[in-house]
N, C-alpha and C. Protein backbone atom coordinates (compact mmCIF):
# COMPACT_ATOMS: atom_id res chain seq x y z
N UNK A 1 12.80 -9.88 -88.45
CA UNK A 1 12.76 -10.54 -87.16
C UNK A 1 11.60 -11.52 -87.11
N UNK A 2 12.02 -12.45 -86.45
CA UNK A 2 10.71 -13.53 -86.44
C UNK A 2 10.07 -13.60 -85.10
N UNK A 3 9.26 -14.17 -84.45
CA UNK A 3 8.39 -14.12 -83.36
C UNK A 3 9.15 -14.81 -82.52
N UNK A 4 9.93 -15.96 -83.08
CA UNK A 4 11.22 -16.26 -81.86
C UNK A 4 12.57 -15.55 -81.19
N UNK A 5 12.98 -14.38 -81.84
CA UNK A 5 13.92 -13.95 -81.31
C UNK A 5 13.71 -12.15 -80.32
N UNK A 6 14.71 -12.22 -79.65
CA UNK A 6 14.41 -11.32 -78.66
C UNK A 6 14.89 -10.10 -78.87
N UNK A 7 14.39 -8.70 -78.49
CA UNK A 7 15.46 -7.79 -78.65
C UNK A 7 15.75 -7.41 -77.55
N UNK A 8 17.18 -7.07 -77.79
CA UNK A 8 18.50 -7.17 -76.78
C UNK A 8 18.72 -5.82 -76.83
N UNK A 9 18.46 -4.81 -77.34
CA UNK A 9 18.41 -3.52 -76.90
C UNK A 9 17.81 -2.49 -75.75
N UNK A 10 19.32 -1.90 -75.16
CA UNK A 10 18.48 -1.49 -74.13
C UNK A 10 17.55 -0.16 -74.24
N UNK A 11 16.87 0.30 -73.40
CA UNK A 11 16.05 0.92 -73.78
C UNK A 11 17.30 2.80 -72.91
N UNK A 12 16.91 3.83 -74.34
CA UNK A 12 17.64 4.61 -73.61
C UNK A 12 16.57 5.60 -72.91
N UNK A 13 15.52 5.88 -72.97
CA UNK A 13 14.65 6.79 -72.34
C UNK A 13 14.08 6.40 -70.99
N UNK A 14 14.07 7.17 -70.32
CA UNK A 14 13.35 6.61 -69.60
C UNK A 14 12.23 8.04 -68.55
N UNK A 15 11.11 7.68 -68.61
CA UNK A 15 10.16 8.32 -68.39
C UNK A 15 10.50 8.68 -66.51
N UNK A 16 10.46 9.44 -65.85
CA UNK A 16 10.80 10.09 -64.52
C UNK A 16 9.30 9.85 -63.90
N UNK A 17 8.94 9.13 -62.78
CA UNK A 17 7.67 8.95 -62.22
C UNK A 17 7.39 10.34 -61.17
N UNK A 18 6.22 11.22 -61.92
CA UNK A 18 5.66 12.62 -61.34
C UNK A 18 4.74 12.08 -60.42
N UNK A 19 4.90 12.41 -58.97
CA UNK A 19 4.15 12.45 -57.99
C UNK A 19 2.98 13.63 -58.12
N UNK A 20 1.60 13.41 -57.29
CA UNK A 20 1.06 14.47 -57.63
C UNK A 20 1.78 15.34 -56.10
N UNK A 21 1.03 16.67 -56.30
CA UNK A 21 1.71 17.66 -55.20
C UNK A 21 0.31 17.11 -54.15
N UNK A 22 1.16 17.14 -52.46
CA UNK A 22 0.18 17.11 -51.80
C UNK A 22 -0.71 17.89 -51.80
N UNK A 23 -2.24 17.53 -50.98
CA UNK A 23 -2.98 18.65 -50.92
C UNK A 23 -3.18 19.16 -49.77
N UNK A 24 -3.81 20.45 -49.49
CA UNK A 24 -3.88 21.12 -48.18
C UNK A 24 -5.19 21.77 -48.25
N UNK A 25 -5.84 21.31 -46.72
CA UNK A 25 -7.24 21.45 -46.50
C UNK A 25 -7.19 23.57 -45.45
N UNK A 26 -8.24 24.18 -46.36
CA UNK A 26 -8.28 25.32 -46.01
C UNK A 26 -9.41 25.63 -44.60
N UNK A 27 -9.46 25.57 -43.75
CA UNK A 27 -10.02 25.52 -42.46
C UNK A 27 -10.38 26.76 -41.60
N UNK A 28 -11.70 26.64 -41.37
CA UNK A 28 -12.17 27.85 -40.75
C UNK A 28 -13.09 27.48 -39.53
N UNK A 29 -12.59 28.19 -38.69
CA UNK A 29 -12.36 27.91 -37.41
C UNK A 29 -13.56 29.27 -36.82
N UNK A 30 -14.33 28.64 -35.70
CA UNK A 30 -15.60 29.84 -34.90
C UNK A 30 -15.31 30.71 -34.28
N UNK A 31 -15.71 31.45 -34.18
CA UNK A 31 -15.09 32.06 -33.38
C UNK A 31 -17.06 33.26 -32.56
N UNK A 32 -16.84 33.49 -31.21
CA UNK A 32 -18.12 33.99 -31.03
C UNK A 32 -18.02 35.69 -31.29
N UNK A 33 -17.50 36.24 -32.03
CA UNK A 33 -17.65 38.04 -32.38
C UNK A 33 -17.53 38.31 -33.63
N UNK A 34 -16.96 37.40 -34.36
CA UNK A 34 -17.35 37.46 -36.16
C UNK A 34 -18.70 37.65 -36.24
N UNK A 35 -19.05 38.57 -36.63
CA UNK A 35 -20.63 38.26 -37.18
C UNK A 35 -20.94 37.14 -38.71
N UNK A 36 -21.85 36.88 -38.59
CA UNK A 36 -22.58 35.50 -39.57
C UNK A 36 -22.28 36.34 -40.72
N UNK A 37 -23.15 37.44 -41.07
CA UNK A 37 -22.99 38.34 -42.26
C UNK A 37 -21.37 38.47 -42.96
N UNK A 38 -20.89 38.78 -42.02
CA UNK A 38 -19.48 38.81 -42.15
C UNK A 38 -18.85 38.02 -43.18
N UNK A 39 -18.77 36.53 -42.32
CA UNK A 39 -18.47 35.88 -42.22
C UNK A 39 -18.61 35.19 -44.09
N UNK A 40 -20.27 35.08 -43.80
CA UNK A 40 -20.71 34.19 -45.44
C UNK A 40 -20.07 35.58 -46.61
N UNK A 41 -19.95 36.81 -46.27
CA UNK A 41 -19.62 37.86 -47.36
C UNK A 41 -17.77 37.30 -47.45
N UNK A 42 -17.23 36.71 -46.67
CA UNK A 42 -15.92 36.50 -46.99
C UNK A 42 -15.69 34.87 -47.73
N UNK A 43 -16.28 34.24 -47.62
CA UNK A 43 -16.65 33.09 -48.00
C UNK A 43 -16.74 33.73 -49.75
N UNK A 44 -17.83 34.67 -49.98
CA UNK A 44 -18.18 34.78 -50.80
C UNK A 44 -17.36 34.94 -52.32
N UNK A 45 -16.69 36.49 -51.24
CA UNK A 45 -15.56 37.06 -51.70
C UNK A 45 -14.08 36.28 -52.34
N UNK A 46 -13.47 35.47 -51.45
CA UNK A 46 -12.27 34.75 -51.24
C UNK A 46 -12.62 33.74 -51.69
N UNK A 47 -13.51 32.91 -51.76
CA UNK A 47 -13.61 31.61 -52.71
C UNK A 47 -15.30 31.24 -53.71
N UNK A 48 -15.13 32.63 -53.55
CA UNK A 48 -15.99 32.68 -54.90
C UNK A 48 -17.68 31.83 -54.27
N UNK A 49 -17.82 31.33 -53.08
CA UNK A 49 -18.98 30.56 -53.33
C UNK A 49 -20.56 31.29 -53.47
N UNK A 50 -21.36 30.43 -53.61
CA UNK A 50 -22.87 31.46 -53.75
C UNK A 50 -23.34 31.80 -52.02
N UNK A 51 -23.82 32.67 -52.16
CA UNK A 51 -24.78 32.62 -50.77
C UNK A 51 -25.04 31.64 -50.00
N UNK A 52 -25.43 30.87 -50.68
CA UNK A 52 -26.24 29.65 -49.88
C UNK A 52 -25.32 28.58 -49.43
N UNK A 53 -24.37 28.27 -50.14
CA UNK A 53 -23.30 27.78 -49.47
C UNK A 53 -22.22 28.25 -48.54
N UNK A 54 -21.96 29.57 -48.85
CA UNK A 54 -21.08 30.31 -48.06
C UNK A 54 -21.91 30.59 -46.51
N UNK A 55 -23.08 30.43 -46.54
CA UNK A 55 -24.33 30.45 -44.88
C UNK A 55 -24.14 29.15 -43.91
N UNK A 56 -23.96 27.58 -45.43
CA UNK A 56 -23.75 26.30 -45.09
C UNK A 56 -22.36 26.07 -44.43
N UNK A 57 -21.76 26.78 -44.83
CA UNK A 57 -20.23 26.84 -44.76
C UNK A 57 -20.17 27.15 -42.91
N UNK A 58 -20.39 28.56 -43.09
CA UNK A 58 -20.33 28.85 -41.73
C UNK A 58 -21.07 28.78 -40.76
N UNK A 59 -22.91 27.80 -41.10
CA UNK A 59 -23.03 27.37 -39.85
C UNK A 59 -22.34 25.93 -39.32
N UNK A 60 -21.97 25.61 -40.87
CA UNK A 60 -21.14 23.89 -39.99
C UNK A 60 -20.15 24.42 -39.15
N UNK A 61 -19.33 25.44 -38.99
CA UNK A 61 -18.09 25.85 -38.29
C UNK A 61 -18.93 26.19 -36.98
N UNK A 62 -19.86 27.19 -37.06
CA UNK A 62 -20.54 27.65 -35.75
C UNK A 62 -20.77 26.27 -35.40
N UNK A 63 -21.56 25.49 -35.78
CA UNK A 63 -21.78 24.21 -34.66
C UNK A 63 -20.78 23.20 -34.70
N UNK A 64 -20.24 23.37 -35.29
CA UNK A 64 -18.76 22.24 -34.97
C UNK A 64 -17.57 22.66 -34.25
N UNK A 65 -17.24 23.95 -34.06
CA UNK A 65 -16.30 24.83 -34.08
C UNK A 65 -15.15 24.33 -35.37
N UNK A 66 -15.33 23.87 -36.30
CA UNK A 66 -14.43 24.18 -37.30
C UNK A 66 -15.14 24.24 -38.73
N UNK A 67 -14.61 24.15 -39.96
CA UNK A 67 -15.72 23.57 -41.24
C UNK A 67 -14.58 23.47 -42.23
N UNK A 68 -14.03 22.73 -43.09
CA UNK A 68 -13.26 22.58 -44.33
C UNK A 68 -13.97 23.15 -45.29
N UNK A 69 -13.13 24.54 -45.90
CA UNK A 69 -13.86 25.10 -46.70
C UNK A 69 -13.11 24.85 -48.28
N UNK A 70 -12.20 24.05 -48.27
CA UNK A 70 -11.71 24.21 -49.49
C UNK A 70 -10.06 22.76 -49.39
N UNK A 71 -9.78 22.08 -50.53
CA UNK A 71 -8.94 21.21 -50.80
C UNK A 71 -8.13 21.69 -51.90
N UNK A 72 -7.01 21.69 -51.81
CA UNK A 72 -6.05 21.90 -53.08
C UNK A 72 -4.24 22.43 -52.86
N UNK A 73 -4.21 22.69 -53.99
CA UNK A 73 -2.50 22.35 -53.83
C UNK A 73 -1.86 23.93 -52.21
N UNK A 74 -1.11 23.04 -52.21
CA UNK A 74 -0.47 24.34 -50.78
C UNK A 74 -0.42 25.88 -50.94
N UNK A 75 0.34 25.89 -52.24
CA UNK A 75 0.36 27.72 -52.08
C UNK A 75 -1.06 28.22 -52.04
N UNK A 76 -1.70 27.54 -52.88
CA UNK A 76 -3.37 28.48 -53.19
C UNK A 76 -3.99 28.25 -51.80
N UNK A 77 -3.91 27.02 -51.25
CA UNK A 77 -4.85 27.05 -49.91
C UNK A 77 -4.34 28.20 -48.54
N UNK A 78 -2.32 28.25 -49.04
CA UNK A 78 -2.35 29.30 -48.34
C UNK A 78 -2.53 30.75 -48.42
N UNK A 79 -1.99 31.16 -49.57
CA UNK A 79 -3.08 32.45 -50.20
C UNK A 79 -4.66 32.93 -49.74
N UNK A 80 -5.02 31.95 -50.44
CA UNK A 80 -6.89 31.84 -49.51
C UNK A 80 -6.99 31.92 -48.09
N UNK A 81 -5.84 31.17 -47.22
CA UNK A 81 -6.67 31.04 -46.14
C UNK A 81 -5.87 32.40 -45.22
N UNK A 82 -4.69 33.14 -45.89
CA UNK A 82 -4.39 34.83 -45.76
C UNK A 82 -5.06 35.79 -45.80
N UNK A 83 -5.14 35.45 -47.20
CA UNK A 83 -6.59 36.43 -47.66
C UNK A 83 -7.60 36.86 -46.95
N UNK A 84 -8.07 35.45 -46.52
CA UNK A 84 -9.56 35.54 -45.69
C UNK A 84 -9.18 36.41 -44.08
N UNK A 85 -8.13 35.73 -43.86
CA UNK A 85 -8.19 36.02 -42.52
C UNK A 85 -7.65 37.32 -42.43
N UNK A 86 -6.95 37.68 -43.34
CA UNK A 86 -6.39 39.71 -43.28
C UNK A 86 -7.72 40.25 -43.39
N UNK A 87 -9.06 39.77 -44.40
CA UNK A 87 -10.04 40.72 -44.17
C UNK A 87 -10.98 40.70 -43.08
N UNK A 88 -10.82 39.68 -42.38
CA UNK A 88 -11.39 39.41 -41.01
C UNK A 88 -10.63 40.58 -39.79
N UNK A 89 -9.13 40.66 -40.13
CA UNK A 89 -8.32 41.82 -39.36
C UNK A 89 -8.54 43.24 -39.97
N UNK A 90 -8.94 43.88 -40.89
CA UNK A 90 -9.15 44.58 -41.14
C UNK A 90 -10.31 45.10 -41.09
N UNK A 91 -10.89 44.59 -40.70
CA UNK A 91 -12.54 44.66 -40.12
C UNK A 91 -12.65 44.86 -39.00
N UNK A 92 -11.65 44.33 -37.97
CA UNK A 92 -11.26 44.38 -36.64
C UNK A 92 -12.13 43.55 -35.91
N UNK A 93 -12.08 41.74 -36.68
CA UNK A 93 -12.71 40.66 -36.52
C UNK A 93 -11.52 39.58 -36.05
N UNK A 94 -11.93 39.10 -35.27
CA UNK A 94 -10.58 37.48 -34.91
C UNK A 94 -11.27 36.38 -36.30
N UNK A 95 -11.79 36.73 -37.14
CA UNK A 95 -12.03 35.55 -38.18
C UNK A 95 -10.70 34.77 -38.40
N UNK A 96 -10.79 33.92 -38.43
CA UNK A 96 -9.33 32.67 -38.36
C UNK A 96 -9.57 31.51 -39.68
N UNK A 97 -8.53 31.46 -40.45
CA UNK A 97 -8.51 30.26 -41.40
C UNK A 97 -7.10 29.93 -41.09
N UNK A 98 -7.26 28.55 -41.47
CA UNK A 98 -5.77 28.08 -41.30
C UNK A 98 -5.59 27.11 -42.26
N UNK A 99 -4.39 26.65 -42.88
CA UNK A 99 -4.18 25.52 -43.56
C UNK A 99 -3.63 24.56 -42.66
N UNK A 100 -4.08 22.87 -43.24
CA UNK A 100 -3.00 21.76 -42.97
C UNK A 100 -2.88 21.11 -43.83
N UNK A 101 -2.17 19.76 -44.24
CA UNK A 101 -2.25 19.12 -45.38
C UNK A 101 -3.26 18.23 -45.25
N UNK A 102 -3.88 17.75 -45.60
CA UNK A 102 -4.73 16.15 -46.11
C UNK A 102 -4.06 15.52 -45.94
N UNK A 103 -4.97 14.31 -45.40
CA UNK A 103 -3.91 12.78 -44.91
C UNK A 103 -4.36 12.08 -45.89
């Protein structure tokens, strides 16, 4: 083939364009009878963070009344944000997480 002529073959593959999966923001919400202790020990527990962030965590919620504690694909944010909140009920705490998606 020389640099002037074209190929006329069509192409048979063709690659399928993968969207990524949305994401969903894990949200924890104040509440005034959770205790603080509580609170950073479930942080701790359920998403693994250190002390010092899991304290950061939940005073941004105490003074905001909310705090985003976590980003990622749907099932896991809803898992996590079950998790958290069954051990908040089993404690016989209103601790509240909720998921939504990211805009």
């Amino acid at each position: 083939m020389s640099d002037n002529e074209t190929n006329l073959k069509p192409k048979l593959k063709t690659k399928p364009k993968l969207e990524r999966p949305k994401l969903y923001k894990v949200i924890l919400f104040n509440d005034d009878y959770t205790p603080r202790d509580f609170v950073t020990l479930v942080l701790k527990a359920v998403f693994h963070m250190s002390e010092e962030t899991g304290y950061r965590m939940m005073m941004t919620a105490h003074k905001l009344g909310s705090c985003v504690i976590l980003v990622c694909a749907k099932d896991i944010a809803e898992t996590k944000a079950k998790e958290a909140t069954d051990l908040g009920k089993e404690a016989g705490f209103p601790l509240m997480f909720a998921t939504e998606p990211e805009e």
